[in-house]
C-alpha atoms as a PDB file:
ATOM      1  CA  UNK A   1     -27.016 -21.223  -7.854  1.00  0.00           C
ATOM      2  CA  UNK A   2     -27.921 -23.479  -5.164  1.00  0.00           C
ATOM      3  CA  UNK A   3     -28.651 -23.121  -1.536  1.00  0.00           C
ATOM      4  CA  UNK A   4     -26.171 -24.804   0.636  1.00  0.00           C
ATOM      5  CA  UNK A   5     -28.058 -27.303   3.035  1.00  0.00           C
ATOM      6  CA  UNK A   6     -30.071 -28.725  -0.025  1.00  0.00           C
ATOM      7  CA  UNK A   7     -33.078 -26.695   0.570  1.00  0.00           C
ATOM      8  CA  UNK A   8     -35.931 -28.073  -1.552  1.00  0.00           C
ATOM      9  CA  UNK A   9     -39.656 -26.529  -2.432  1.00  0.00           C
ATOM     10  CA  UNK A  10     -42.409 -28.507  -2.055  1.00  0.00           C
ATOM     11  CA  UNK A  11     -41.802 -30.470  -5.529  1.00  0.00           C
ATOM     12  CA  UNK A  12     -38.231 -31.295  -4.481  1.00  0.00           C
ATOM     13  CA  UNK A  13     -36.352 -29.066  -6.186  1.00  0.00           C
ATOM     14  CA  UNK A  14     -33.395 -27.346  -5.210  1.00  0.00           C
ATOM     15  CA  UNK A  15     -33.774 -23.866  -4.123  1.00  0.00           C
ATOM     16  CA  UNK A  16     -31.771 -20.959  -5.473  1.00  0.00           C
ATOM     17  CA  UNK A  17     -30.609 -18.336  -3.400  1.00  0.00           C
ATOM     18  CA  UNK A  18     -33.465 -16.014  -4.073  1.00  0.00           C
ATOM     19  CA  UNK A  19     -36.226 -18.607  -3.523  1.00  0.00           C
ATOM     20  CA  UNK A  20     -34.933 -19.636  -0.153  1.00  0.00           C
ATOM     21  CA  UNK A  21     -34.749 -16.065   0.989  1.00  0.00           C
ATOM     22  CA  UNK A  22     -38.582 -15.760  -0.297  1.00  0.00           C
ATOM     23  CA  UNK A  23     -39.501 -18.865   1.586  1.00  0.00           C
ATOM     24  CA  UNK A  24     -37.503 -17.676   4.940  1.00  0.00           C
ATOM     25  CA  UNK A  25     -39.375 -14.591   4.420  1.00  0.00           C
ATOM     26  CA  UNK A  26     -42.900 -16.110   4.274  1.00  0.00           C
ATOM     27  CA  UNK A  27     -42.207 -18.595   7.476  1.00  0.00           C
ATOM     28  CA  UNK A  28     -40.716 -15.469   9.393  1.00  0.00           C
ATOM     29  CA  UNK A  29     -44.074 -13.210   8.764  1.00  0.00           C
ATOM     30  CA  UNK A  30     -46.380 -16.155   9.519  1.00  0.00           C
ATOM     31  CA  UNK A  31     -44.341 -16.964  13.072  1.00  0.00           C
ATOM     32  CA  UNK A  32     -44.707 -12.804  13.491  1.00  0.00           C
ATOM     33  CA  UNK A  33     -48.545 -13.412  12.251  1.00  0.00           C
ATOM     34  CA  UNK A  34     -48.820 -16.048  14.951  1.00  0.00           C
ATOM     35  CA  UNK A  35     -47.107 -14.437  17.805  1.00  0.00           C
ATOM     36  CA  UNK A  36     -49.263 -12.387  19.987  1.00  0.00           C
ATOM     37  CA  UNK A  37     -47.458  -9.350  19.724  1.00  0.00           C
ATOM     38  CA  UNK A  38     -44.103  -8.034  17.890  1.00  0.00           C
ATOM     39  CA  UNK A  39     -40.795  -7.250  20.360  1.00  0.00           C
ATOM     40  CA  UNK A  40     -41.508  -3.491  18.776  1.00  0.00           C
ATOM     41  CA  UNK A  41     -45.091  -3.345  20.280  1.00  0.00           C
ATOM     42  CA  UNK A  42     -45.251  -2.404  24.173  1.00  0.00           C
ATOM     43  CA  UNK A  43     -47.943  -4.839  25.971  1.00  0.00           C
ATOM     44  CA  UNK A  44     -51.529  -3.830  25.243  1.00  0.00           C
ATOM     45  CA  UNK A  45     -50.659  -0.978  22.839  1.00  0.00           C
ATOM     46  CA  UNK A  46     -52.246  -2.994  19.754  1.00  0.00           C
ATOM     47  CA  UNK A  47     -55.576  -4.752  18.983  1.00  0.00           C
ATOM     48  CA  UNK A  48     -54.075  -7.212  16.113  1.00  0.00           C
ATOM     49  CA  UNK A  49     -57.478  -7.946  14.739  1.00  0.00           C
ATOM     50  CA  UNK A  50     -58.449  -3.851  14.260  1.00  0.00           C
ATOM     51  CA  UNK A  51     -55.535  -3.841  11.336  1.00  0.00           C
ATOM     52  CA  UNK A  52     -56.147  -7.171   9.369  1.00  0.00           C
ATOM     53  CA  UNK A  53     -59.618  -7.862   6.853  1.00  0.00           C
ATOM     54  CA  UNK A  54     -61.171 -11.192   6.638  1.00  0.00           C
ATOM     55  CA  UNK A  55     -60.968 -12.433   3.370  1.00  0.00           C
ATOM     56  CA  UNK A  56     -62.696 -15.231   1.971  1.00  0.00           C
ATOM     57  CA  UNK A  57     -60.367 -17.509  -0.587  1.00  0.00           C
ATOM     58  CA  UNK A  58     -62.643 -19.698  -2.431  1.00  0.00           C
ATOM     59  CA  UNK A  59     -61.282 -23.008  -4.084  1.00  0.00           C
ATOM     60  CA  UNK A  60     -62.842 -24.000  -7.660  1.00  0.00           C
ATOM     61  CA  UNK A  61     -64.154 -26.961  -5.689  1.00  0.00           C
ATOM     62  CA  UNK A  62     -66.042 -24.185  -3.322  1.00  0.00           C
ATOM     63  CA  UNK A  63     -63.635 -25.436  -0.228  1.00  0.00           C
ATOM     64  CA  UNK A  64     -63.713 -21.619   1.713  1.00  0.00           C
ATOM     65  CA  UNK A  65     -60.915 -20.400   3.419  1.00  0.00           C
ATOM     66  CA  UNK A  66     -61.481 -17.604   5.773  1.00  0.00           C
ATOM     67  CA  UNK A  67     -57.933 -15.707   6.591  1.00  0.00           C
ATOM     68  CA  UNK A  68     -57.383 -12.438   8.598  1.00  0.00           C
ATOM     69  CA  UNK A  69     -54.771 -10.868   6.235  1.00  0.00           C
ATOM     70  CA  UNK A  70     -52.897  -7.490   7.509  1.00  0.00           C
ATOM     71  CA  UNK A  71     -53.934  -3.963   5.813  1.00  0.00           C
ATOM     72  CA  UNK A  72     -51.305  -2.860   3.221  1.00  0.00           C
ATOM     73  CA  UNK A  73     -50.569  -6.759   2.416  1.00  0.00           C
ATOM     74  CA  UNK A  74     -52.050  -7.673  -1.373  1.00  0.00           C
ATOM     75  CA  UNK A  75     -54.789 -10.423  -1.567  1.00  0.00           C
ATOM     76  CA  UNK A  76     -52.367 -12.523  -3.675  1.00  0.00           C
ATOM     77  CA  UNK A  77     -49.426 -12.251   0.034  1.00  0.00           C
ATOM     78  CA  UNK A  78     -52.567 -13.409   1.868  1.00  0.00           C
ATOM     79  CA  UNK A  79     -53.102 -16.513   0.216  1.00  0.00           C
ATOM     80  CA  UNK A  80     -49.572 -17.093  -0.549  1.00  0.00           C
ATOM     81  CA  UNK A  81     -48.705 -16.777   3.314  1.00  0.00           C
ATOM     82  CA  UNK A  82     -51.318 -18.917   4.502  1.00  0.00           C
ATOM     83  CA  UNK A  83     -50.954 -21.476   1.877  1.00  0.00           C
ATOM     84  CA  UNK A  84     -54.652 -21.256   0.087  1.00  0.00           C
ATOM     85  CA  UNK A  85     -53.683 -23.094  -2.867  1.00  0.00           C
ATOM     86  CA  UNK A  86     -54.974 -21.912  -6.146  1.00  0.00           C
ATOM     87  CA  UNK A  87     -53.275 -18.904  -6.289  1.00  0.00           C
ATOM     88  CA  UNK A  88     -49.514 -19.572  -7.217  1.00  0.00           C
ATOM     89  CA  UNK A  89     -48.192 -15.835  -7.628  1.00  0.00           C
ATOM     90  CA  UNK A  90     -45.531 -16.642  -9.453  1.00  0.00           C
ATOM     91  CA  UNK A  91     -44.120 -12.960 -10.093  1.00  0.00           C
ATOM     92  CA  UNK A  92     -44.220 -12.687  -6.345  1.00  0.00           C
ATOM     93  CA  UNK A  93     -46.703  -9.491  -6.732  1.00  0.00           C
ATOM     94  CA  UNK A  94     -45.044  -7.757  -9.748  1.00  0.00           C
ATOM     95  CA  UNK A  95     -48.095  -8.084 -12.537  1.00  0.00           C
ATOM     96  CA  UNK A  96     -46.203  -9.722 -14.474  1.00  0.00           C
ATOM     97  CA  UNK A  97     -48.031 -13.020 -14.527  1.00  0.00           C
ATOM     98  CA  UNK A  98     -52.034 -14.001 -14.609  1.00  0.00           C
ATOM     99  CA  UNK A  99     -51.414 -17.079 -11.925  1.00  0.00           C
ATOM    100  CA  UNK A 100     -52.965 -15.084  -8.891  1.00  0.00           C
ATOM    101  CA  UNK A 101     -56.517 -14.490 -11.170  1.00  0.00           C
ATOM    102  CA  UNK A 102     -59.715 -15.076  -9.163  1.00  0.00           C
ATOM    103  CA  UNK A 103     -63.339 -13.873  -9.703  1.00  0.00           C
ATOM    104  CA  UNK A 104     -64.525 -11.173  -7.586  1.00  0.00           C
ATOM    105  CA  UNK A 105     -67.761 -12.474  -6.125  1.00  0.00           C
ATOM    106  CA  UNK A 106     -70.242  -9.856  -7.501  1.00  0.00           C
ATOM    107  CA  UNK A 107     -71.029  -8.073  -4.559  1.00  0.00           C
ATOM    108  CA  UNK A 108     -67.773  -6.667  -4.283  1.00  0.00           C
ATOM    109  CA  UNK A 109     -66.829  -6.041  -7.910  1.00  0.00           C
ATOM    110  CA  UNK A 110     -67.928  -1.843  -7.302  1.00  0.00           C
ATOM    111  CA  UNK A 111     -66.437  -1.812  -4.331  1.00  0.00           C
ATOM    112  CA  UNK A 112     -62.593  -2.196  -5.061  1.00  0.00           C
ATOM    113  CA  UNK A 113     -60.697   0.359  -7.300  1.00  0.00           C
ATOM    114  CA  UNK A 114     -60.298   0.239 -10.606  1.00  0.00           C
ATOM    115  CA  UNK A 115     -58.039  -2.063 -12.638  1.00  0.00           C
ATOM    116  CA  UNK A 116     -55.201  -0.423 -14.262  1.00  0.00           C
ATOM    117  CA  UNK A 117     -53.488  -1.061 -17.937  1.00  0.00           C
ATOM    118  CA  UNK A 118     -51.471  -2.907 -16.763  1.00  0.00           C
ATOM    119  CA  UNK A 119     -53.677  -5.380 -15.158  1.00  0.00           C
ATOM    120  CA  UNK A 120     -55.958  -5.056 -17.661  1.00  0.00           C
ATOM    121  CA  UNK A 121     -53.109  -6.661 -20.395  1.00  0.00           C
ATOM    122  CA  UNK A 122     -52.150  -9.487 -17.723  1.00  0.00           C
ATOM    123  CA  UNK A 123     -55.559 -10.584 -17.452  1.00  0.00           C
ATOM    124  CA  UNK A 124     -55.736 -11.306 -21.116  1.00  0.00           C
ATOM    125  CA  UNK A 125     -53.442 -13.951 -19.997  1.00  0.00           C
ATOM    126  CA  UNK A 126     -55.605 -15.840 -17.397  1.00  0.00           C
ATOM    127  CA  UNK A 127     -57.597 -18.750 -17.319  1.00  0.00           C
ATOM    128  CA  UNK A 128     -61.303 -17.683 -19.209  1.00  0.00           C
ATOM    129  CA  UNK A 129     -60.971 -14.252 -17.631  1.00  0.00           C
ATOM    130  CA  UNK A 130     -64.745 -12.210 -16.718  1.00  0.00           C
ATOM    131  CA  UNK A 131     -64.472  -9.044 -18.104  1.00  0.00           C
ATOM    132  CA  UNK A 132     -66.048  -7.809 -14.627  1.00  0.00           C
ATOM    133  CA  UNK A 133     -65.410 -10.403 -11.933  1.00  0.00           C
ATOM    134  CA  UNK A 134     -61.667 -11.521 -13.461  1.00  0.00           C
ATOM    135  CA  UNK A 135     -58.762  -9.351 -11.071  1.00  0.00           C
ATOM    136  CA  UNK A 136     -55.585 -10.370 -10.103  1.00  0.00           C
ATOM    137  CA  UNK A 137     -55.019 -10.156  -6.711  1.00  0.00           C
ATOM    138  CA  UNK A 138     -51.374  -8.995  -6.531  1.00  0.00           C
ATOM    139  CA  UNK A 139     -53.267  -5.660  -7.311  1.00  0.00           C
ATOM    140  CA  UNK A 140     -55.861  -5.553  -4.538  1.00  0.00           C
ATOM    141  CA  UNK A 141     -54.657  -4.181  -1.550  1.00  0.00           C
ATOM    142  CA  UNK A 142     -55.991  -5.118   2.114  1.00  0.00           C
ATOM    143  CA  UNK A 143     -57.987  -2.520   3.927  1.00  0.00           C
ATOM    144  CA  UNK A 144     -60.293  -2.487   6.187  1.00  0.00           C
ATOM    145  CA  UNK A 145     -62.923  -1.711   3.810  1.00  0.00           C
ATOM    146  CA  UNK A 146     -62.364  -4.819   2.324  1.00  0.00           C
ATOM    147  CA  UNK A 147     -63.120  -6.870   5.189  1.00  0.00           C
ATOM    148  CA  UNK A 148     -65.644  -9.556   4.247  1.00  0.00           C
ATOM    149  CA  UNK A 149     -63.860  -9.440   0.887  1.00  0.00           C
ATOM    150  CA  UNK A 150     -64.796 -13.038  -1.592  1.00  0.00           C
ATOM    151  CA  UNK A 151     -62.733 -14.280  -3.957  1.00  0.00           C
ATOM    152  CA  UNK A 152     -63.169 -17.658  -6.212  1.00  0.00           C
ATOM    153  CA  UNK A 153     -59.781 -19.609  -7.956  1.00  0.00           C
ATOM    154  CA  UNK A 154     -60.490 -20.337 -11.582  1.00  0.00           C
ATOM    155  CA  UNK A 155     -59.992 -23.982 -12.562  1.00  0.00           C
ATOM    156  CA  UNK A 156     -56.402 -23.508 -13.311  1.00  0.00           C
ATOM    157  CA  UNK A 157     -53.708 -20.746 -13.845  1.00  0.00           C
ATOM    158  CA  UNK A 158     -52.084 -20.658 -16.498  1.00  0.00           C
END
Protein backbone atom coordinates (compact mmCIF):
# COMPACT_ATOMS: atom_id res chain seq x y z
CA UNK A 1 0.00 0.00 0.00
CA UNK A 2 1.20 3.29 -0.93
CA UNK A 3 1.82 6.49 0.86
CA UNK A 4 -0.41 9.24 -0.24
CA UNK A 5 1.80 12.31 -1.36
CA UNK A 6 4.05 9.91 -3.51
CA UNK A 7 6.70 9.58 -0.99
CA UNK A 8 9.76 7.99 -2.63
CA UNK A 9 13.22 6.44 -1.00
CA UNK A 10 16.24 7.41 -2.27
CA UNK A 11 15.98 4.94 -5.45
CA UNK A 12 12.56 6.37 -6.34
CA UNK A 13 10.39 4.05 -5.20
CA UNK A 14 7.20 4.44 -3.69
CA UNK A 15 7.03 4.14 -0.05
CA UNK A 16 4.63 1.90 1.82
CA UNK A 17 3.05 2.90 4.83
CA UNK A 18 5.53 1.29 7.12
CA UNK A 19 8.65 2.64 5.36
CA UNK A 20 7.48 6.21 5.48
CA UNK A 21 6.74 5.95 9.15
CA UNK A 22 10.50 4.48 9.51
CA UNK A 23 11.85 7.34 7.50
CA UNK A 24 9.65 10.09 9.55
CA UNK A 25 11.04 8.39 12.46
CA UNK A 26 14.76 8.66 11.52
CA UNK A 27 14.40 12.58 10.34
CA UNK A 28 12.43 13.27 13.70
CA UNK A 29 15.42 11.70 16.03
CA UNK A 30 18.13 13.39 13.95
CA UNK A 31 16.19 17.07 14.23
CA UNK A 32 15.91 15.91 18.26
CA UNK A 33 19.82 14.81 17.79
CA UNK A 34 20.45 18.28 16.43
CA UNK A 35 18.47 20.41 18.72
CA UNK A 36 20.26 21.58 21.73
CA UNK A 37 18.02 20.29 24.15
CA UNK A 38 14.53 18.24 24.18
CA UNK A 39 11.11 20.39 25.34
CA UNK A 40 11.27 17.50 28.29
CA UNK A 41 14.77 18.68 29.51
CA UNK A 42 14.73 21.93 31.85
CA UNK A 43 17.73 24.39 30.68
CA UNK A 44 21.13 23.18 31.86
CA UNK A 45 19.87 19.93 33.45
CA UNK A 46 21.79 17.75 30.68
CA UNK A 47 25.36 17.54 29.27
CA UNK A 48 24.29 15.85 25.72
CA UNK A 49 27.78 14.70 25.03
CA UNK A 50 28.13 12.70 28.75
CA UNK A 51 25.29 10.11 27.24
CA UNK A 52 26.42 9.49 23.55
CA UNK A 53 29.99 7.26 22.48
CA UNK A 54 32.04 8.23 19.58
CA UNK A 55 32.07 5.66 17.19
CA UNK A 56 34.22 5.33 14.36
CA UNK A 57 32.30 3.90 10.98
CA UNK A 58 34.91 2.90 8.61
CA UNK A 59 34.09 2.66 4.76
CA UNK A 60 35.83 -0.36 2.75
CA UNK A 61 37.55 2.51 0.96
CA UNK A 62 38.96 3.59 4.67
CA UNK A 63 36.73 7.03 4.32
CA UNK A 64 36.20 7.41 8.55
CA UNK A 65 33.22 8.67 9.90
CA UNK A 66 33.33 9.79 13.42
CA UNK A 67 29.52 10.00 14.95
CA UNK A 68 28.45 10.67 18.61
CA UNK A 69 25.67 8.01 18.79
CA UNK A 70 23.29 8.03 22.09
CA UNK A 71 23.80 5.10 24.84
CA UNK A 72 21.07 2.40 24.50
CA UNK A 73 20.94 3.13 20.52
CA UNK A 74 22.60 -0.11 18.48
CA UNK A 75 25.73 0.61 16.29
CA UNK A 76 23.68 -0.46 13.23
CA UNK A 77 20.68 3.01 14.43
CA UNK A 78 23.93 5.00 14.51
CA UNK A 79 24.96 4.60 11.13
CA UNK A 80 21.57 4.26 9.80
CA UNK A 81 20.61 7.76 11.40
CA UNK A 82 23.50 9.54 10.26
CA UNK A 83 23.56 8.07 6.89
CA UNK A 84 27.21 6.17 6.96
CA UNK A 85 26.57 4.15 4.03
CA UNK A 86 27.71 0.61 4.08
CA UNK A 87 25.58 -0.56 6.54
CA UNK A 88 21.98 -1.01 5.03
CA UNK A 89 20.11 -2.72 8.11
CA UNK A 90 17.63 -3.99 6.30
CA UNK A 91 15.68 -5.89 9.23
CA UNK A 92 15.69 -2.52 10.89
CA UNK A 93 17.66 -4.17 14.04
CA UNK A 94 15.80 -7.54 14.26
CA UNK A 95 18.91 -10.14 13.36
CA UNK A 96 17.31 -11.25 10.87
CA UNK A 97 19.62 -10.15 8.09
CA UNK A 98 23.73 -10.04 7.74
CA UNK A 99 23.54 -6.38 5.83
CA UNK A 100 24.73 -4.38 9.02
CA UNK A 101 28.18 -6.87 9.23
CA UNK A 102 31.41 -4.93 9.91
CA UNK A 103 34.81 -6.03 11.34
CA UNK A 104 35.55 -5.12 14.77
CA UNK A 105 38.92 -3.43 14.60
CA UNK A 106 41.00 -5.78 16.85
CA UNK A 107 41.46 -3.75 19.69
CA UNK A 108 38.03 -3.87 20.61
CA UNK A 109 37.05 -7.43 19.69
CA UNK A 110 37.49 -8.47 23.93
CA UNK A 111 35.97 -5.66 24.85
CA UNK A 112 32.24 -6.02 23.66
CA UNK A 113 30.01 -8.96 24.89
CA UNK A 114 29.68 -11.97 23.49
CA UNK A 115 27.82 -12.90 20.29
CA UNK A 116 24.79 -14.89 20.78
CA UNK A 117 23.25 -17.99 18.57
CA UNK A 118 21.52 -16.13 17.02
CA UNK A 119 24.05 -13.82 15.68
CA UNK A 120 26.29 -16.36 15.37
CA UNK A 121 23.76 -18.18 12.47
CA UNK A 122 23.20 -14.61 10.74
CA UNK A 123 26.73 -14.10 10.33
CA UNK A 124 27.07 -17.24 8.33
CA UNK A 125 25.18 -15.12 5.98
CA UNK A 126 27.57 -12.10 5.54
CA UNK A 127 29.98 -11.04 3.19
CA UNK A 128 33.51 -13.35 4.00
CA UNK A 129 32.64 -13.14 7.69
CA UNK A 130 36.05 -13.22 10.45
CA UNK A 131 35.32 -15.67 12.79
CA UNK A 132 36.64 -12.97 15.45
CA UNK A 133 36.36 -9.48 13.99
CA UNK A 134 32.85 -10.32 11.85
CA UNK A 135 29.62 -8.78 14.30
CA UNK A 136 26.62 -7.36 13.27
CA UNK A 137 25.98 -4.27 14.65
CA UNK A 138 22.20 -4.37 15.25
CA UNK A 139 23.58 -6.42 18.29
CA UNK A 140 26.09 -4.00 19.80
CA UNK A 141 24.65 -1.68 22.00
CA UNK A 142 26.06 2.01 22.70
CA UNK A 143 27.61 2.64 26.05
CA UNK A 144 29.85 4.62 27.26
CA UNK A 145 32.37 2.01 27.46
CA UNK A 146 32.31 1.81 23.98
CA UNK A 147 33.33 5.20 23.28
CA UNK A 148 36.24 5.21 20.83
CA UNK A 149 34.51 2.12 19.43
CA UNK A 150 36.01 1.12 15.34
CA UNK A 151 34.19 -0.53 13.02
CA UNK A 152 35.17 -1.38 9.15
CA UNK A 153 32.14 -2.13 6.22
CA UNK A 154 33.00 -5.25 4.30
CA UNK A 155 33.08 -4.79 0.52
CA UNK A 156 29.47 -5.50 0.15
CA UNK A 157 26.39 -6.91 2.09
CA UNK A 158 24.81 -9.33 0.95
Amino acid sequence: MACSGGARDRWGRSLGVTEFHRVVTVVHWQILRLSPMSAAEPMGTRNRESNMAKIVYVEFGGKEHVVNVANGLTVMEGARDNGIPGIEADCGGACACSTCHVYVDPAWVERLPAKDAMEEDMLDFAWQPDPVRSRLTCQIKVSDALDGLRVQMPQKQI
